[in-house]
C-alpha atoms as a PDB file:
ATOM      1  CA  UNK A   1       0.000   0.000   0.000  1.00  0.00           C
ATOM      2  CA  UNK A   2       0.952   3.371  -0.562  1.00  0.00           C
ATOM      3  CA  UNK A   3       0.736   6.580   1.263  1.00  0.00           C
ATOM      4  CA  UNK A   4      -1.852   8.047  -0.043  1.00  0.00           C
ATOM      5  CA  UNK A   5      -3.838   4.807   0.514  1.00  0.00           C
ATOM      6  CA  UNK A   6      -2.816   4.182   4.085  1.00  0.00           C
ATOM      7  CA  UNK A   7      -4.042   8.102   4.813  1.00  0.00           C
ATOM      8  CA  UNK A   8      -7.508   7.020   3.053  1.00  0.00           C
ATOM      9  CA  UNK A   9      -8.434   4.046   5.172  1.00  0.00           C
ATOM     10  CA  UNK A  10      -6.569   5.764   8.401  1.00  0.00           C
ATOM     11  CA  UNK A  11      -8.829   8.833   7.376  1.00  0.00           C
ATOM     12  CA  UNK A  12     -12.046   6.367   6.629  1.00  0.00           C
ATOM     13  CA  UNK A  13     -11.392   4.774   9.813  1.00  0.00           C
ATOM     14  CA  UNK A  14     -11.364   8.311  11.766  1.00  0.00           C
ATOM     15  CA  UNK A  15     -14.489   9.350  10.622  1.00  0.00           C
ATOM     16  CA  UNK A  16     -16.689   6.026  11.141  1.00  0.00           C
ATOM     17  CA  UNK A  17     -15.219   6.620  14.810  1.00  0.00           C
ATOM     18  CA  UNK A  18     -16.010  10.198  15.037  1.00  0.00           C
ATOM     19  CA  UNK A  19     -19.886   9.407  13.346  1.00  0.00           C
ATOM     20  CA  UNK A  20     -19.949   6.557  15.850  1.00  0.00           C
ATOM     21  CA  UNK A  21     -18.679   8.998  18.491  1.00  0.00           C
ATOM     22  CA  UNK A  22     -21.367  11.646  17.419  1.00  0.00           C
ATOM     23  CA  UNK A  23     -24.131   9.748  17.087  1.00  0.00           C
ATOM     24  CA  UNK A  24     -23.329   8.112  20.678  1.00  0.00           C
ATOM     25  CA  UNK A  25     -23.139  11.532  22.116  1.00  0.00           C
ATOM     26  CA  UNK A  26     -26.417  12.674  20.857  1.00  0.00           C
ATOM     27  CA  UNK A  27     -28.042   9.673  22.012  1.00  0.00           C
ATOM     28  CA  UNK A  28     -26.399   9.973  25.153  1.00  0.00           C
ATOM     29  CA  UNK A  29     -27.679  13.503  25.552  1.00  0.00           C
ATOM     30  CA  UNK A  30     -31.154  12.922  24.399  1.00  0.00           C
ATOM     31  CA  UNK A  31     -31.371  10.050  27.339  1.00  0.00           C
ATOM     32  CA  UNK A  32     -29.626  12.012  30.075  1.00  0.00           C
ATOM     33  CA  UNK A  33     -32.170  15.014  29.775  1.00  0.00           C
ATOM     34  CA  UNK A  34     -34.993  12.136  29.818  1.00  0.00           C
ATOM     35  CA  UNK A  35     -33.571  10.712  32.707  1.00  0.00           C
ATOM     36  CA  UNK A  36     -33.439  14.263  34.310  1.00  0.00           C
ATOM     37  CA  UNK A  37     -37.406  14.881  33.512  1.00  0.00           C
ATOM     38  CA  UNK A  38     -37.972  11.142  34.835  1.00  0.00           C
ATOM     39  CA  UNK A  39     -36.756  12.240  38.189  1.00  0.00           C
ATOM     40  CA  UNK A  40     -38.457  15.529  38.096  1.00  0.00           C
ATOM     41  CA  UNK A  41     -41.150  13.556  37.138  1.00  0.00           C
ATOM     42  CA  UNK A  42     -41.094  11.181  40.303  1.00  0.00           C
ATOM     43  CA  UNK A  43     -40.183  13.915  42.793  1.00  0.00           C
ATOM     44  CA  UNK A  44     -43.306  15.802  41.691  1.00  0.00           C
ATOM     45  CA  UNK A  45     -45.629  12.411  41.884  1.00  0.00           C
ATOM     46  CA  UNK A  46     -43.747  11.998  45.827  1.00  0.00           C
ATOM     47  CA  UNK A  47     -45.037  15.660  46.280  1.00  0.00           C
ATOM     48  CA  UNK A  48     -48.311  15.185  45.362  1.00  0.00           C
ATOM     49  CA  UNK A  49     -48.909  11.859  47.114  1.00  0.00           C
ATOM     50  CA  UNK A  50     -47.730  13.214  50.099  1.00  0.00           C
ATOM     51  CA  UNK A  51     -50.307  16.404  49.673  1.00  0.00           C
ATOM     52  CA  UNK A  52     -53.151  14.223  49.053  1.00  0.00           C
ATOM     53  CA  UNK A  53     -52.396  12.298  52.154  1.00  0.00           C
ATOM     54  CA  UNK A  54     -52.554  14.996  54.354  1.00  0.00           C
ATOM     55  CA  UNK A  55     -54.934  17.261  52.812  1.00  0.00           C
ATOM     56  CA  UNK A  56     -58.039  14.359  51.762  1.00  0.00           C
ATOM     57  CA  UNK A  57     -60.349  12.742  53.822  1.00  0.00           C
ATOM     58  CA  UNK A  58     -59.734   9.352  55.399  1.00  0.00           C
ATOM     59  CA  UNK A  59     -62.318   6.758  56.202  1.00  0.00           C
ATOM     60  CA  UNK A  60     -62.737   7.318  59.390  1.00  0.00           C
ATOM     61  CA  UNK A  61     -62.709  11.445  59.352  1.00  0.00           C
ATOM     62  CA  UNK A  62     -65.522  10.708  56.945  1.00  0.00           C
ATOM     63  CA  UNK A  63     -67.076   8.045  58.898  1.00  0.00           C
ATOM     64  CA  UNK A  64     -67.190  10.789  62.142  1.00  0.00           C
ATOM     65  CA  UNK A  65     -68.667  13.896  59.655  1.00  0.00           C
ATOM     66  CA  UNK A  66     -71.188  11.751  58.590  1.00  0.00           C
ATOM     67  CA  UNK A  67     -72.409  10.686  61.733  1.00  0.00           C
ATOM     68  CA  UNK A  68     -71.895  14.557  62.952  1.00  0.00           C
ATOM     69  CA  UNK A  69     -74.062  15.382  60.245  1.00  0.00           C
ATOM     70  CA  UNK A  70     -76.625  12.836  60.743  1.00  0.00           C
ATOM     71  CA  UNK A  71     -77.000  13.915  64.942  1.00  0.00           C
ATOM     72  CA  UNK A  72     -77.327  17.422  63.169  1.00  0.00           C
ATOM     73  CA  UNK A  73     -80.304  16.459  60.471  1.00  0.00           C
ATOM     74  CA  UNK A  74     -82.017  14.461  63.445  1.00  0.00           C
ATOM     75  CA  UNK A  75     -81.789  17.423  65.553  1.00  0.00           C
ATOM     76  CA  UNK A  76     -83.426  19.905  62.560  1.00  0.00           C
ATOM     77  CA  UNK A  77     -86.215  17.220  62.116  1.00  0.00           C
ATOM     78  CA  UNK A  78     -87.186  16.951  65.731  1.00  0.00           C
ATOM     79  CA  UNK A  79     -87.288  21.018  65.895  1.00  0.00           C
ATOM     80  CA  UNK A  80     -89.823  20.629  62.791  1.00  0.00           C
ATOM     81  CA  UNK A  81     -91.605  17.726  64.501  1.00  0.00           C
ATOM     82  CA  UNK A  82     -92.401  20.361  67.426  1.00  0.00           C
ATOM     83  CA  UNK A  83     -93.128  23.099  64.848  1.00  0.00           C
ATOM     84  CA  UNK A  84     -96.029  20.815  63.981  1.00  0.00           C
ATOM     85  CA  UNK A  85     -96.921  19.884  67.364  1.00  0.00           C
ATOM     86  CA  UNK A  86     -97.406  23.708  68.165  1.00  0.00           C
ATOM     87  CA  UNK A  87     -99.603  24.235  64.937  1.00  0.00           C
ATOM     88  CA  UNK A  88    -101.761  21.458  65.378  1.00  0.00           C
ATOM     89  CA  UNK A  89    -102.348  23.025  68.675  1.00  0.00           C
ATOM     90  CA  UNK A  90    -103.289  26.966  67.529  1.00  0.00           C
ATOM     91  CA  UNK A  91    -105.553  25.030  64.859  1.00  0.00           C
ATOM     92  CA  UNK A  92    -107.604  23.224  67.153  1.00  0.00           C
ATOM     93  CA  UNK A  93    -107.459  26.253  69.714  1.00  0.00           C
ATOM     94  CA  UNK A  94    -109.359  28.155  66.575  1.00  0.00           C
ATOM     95  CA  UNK A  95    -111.501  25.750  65.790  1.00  0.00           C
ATOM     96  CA  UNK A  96    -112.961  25.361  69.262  1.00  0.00           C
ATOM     97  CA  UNK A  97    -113.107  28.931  69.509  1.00  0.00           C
ATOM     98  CA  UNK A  98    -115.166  29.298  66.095  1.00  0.00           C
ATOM     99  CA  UNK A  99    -117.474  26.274  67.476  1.00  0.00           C
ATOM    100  CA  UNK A 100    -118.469  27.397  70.471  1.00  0.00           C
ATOM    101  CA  UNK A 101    -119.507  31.352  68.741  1.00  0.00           C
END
């Protein structure tokens, strides 16, 4: 071989590495900035199951509303049961007034 062919495949050779090299590197970024947003990713998920834990309603906080609420709606209805009670009174307190005139 001669020089001019040795420099060719020496010079062929260097530039399949450096293409190899390049296209290594690119992938290598592309990967590395998609393993960054991963993480980002998963710290932000952490953050927001940790939020939801404290912040939402468990079973039994709902379980003690409801039954606060209930005691509440019982206490309403037997305040309207009375209501009735006292107007079933002033009715018939009219009407044996109007009989008796």
């Amino acid at each position: 071989m001669s020089g001019p062919e040795i420099m060719g495949a020496v010079g062929f050779i260097v530039m399949l590495f450096g293409a190899i090299f390049g296209v290594w590197k690119y992938l290598d970024g592309k990967l590395t900035s998609a393993r960054k947003e991963t993480e980002s990713v998963s710290r932000d998920l952490a953050a927001h199951k940790l939020h939801a834990a404290e912040t939402f309603a468990t079973k039994q906080g709902m379980q003690e509303q409801t039954s606060q609420m209930l005691r509440a709606i019982e206490g309403v209805a037997s305040r309207i049961d009375g209501i009735s009670e006292r107007l079933d009174r002033v009715f018939e307190q009219r009407s044996a007034r109007s009989t008796r005139n």
